[in-house]
Protein backbone atom coordinates (compact mmCIF):
# COMPACT_ATOMS: atom_id res chain seq x y z
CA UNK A 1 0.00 0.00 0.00
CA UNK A 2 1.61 3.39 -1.29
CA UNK A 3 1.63 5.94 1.33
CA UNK A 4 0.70 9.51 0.63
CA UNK A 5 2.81 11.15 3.55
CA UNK A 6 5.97 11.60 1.78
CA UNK A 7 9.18 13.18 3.71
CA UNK A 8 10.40 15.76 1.83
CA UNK A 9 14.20 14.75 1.31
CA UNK A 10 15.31 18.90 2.61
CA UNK A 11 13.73 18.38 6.17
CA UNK A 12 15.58 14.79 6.50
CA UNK A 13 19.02 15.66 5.58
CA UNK A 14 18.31 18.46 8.28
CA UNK A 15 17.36 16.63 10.51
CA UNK A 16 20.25 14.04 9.98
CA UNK A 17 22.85 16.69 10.09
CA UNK A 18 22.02 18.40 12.98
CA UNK A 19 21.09 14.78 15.10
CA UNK A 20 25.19 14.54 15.63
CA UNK A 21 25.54 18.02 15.77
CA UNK A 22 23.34 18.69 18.62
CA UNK A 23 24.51 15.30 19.98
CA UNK A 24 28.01 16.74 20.14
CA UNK A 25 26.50 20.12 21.94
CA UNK A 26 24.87 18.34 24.37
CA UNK A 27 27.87 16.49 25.08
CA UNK A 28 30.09 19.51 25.53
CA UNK A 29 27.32 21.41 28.09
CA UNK A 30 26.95 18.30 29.93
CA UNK A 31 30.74 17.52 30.58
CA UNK A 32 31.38 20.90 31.66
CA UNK A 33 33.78 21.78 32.73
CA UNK A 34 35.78 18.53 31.68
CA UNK A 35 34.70 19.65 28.27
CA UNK A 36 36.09 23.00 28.59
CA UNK A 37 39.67 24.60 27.55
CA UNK A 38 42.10 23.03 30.04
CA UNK A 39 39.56 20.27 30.98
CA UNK A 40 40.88 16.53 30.14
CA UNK A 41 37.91 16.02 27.32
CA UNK A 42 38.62 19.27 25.47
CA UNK A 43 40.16 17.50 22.46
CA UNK A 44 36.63 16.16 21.60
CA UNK A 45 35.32 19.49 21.68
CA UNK A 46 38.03 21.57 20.88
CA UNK A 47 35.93 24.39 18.73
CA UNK A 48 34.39 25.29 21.68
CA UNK A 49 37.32 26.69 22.69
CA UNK A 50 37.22 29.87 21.01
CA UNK A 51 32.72 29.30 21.48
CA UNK A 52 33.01 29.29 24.64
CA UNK A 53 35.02 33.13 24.60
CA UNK A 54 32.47 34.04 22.33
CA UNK A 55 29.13 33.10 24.11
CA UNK A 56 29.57 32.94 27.87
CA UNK A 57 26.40 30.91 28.03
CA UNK A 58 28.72 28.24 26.81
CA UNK A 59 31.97 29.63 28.71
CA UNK A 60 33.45 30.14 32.26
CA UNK A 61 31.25 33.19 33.64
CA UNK A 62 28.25 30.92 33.18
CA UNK A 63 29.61 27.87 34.44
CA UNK A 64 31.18 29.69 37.72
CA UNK A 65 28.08 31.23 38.53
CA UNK A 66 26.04 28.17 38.15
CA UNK A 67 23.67 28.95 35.60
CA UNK A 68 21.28 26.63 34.74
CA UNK A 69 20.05 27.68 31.56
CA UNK A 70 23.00 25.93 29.27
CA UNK A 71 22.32 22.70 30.31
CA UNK A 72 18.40 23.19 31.17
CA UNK A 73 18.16 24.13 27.26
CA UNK A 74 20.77 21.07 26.56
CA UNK A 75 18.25 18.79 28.11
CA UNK A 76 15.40 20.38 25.66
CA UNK A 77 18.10 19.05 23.28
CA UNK A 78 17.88 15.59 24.01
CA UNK A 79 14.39 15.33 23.80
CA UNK A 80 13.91 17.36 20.26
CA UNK A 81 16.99 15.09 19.14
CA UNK A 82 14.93 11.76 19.88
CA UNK A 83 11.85 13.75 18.06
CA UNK A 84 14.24 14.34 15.31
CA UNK A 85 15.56 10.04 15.43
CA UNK A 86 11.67 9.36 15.81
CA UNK A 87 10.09 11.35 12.69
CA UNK A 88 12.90 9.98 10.47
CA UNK A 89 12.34 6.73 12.03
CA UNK A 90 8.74 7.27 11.05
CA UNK A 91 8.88 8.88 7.75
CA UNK A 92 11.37 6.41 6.34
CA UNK A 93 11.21 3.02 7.84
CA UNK A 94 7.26 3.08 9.21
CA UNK A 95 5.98 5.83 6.31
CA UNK A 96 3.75 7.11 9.00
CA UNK A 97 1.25 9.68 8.72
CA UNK A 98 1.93 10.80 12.13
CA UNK A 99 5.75 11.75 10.97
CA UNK A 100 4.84 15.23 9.66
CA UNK A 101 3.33 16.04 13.12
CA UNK A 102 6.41 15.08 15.03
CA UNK A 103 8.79 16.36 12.51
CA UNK A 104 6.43 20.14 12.53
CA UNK A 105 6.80 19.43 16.75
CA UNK A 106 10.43 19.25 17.04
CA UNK A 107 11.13 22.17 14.67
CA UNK A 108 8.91 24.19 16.70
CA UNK A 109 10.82 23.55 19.69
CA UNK A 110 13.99 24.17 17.60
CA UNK A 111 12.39 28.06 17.20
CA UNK A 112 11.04 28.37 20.34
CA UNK A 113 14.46 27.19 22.23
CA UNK A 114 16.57 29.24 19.65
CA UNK A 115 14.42 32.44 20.60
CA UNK A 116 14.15 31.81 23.97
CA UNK A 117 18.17 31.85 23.51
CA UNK A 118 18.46 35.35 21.48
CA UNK A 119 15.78 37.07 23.75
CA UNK A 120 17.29 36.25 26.62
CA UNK A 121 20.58 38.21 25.48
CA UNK A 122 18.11 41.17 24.12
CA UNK A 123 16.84 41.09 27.73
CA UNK A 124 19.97 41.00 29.39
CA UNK A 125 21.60 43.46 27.30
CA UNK A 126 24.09 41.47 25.93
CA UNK A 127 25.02 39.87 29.26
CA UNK A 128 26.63 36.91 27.29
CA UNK A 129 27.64 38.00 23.90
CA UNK A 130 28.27 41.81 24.28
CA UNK A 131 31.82 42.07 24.68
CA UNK A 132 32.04 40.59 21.16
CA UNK A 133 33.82 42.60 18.31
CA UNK A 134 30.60 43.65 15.22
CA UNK A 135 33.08 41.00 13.03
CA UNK A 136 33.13 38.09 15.51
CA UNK A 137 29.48 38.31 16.33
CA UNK A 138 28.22 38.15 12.83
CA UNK A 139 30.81 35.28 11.68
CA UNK A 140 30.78 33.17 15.21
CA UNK A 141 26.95 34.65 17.14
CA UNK A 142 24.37 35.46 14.94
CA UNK A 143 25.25 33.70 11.68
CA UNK A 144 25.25 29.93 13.26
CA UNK A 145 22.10 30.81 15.14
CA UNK A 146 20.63 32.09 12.75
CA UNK A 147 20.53 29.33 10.89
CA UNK A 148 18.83 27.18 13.58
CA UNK A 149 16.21 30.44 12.93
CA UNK A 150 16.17 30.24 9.17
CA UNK A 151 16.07 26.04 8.38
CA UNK A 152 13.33 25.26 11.42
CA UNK A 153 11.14 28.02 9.75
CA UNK A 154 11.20 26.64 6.22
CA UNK A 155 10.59 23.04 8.00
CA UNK A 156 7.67 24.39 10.36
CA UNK A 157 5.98 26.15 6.78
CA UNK A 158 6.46 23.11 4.76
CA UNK A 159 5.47 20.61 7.44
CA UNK A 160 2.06 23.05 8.28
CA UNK A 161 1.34 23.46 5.27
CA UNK A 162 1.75 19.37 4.37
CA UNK A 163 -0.35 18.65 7.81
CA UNK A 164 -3.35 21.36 7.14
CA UNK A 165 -4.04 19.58 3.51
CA UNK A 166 -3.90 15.99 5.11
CA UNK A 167 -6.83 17.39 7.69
CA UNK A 168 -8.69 19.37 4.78
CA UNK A 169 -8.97 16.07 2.67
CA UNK A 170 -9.58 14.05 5.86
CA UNK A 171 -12.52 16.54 6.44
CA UNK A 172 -13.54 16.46 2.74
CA UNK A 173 -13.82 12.56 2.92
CA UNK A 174 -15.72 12.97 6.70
CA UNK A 175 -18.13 15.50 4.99
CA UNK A 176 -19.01 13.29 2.08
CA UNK A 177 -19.48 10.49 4.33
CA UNK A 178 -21.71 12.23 6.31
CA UNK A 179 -23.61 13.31 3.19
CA UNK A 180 -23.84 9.58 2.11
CA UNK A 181 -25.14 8.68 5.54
CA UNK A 182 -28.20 11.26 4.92
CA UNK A 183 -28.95 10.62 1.99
């Protein structure tokens, strides 16, 4: 039986990137600060040696003051990473019609966590990222986030728009039923 829900190839391959990706992030917040510059597991995350100078969410000031937030929005990461491993699990190896739902679910969360992120540093008047040159914060701040912006958004569109025509031919077929029933 052909299924009509089909995963558009674009949303997968994101989804498949970022899975190790945020993988690795989680990884580096959670083994802080063993993860950190100095710390015996930097080599695995060695980039995030100039990140964490960058973003101090990720770096020292955070960590020594105990804030939560880096590793309270790394455990939002685990669970939209097992979304992510579940709606390719579903789209490709189950062809589920319930994939576009989880797939539209975990890309909201991407959006919502990723703005949660920049308005808190609006809020805080650059409490994290303000000490940045203009250069580094549009090549190493805004330009990677913004892409967890940019991506999720095309996947949320495509992914509403693919879920609101499965419910307006689900109520077409419901309304002709019901028409058959009167008649």
């Amino acid at each position: 039986m052909a299924n009509a829900v089909k995963p558009h190839w674009w949303i997968s391959l994101w989804f498949g990137v970022t899975i190790p990706v945020i993988f690795w992030d989680v990884g580096y917040c959670f083994m802080r600060p063993r993860s950190m510059a100095g710390g015996d597991l930097n080599w695995i995350w060695s980039p995030y040696t100039l990140y964490q100078t960058i973003d101090y969410v990720y770096g020292l000031p955070s960590f020594e003051r105990g804030d939560g937030f880096t590793n309270a929005q790394s455990l939002l990461n685990v669970i939209e990473n097992c979304m992510n491993i579940a709606y390719l699990y579903l789209a490709h190896w189950q062809s589920s019609p319930v994939a576009p739902l989880l797939g539209f679910a975990s890309a909201v969360m991407t959006l919502s966590k990723t703005f949660l992120y920049l308005a808190q540093e609006y809020f805080c008047g650059g409490c994290a990222v303000g000490h940045n040159t203009l250069k580094d914060m549009l090549l190493l701040w805004i330009l990677p986030n913004g892409l967890w912006v940019v991506v999720p958004s095309f996947v949320v569109y495509q992914l509403a728009k693919d879920i609101s025509g499965y419910i307006r031919v689900a109520d077409s077929v419901a309304s002709a039923a019901k028409t058959e029933k009167v008649e």
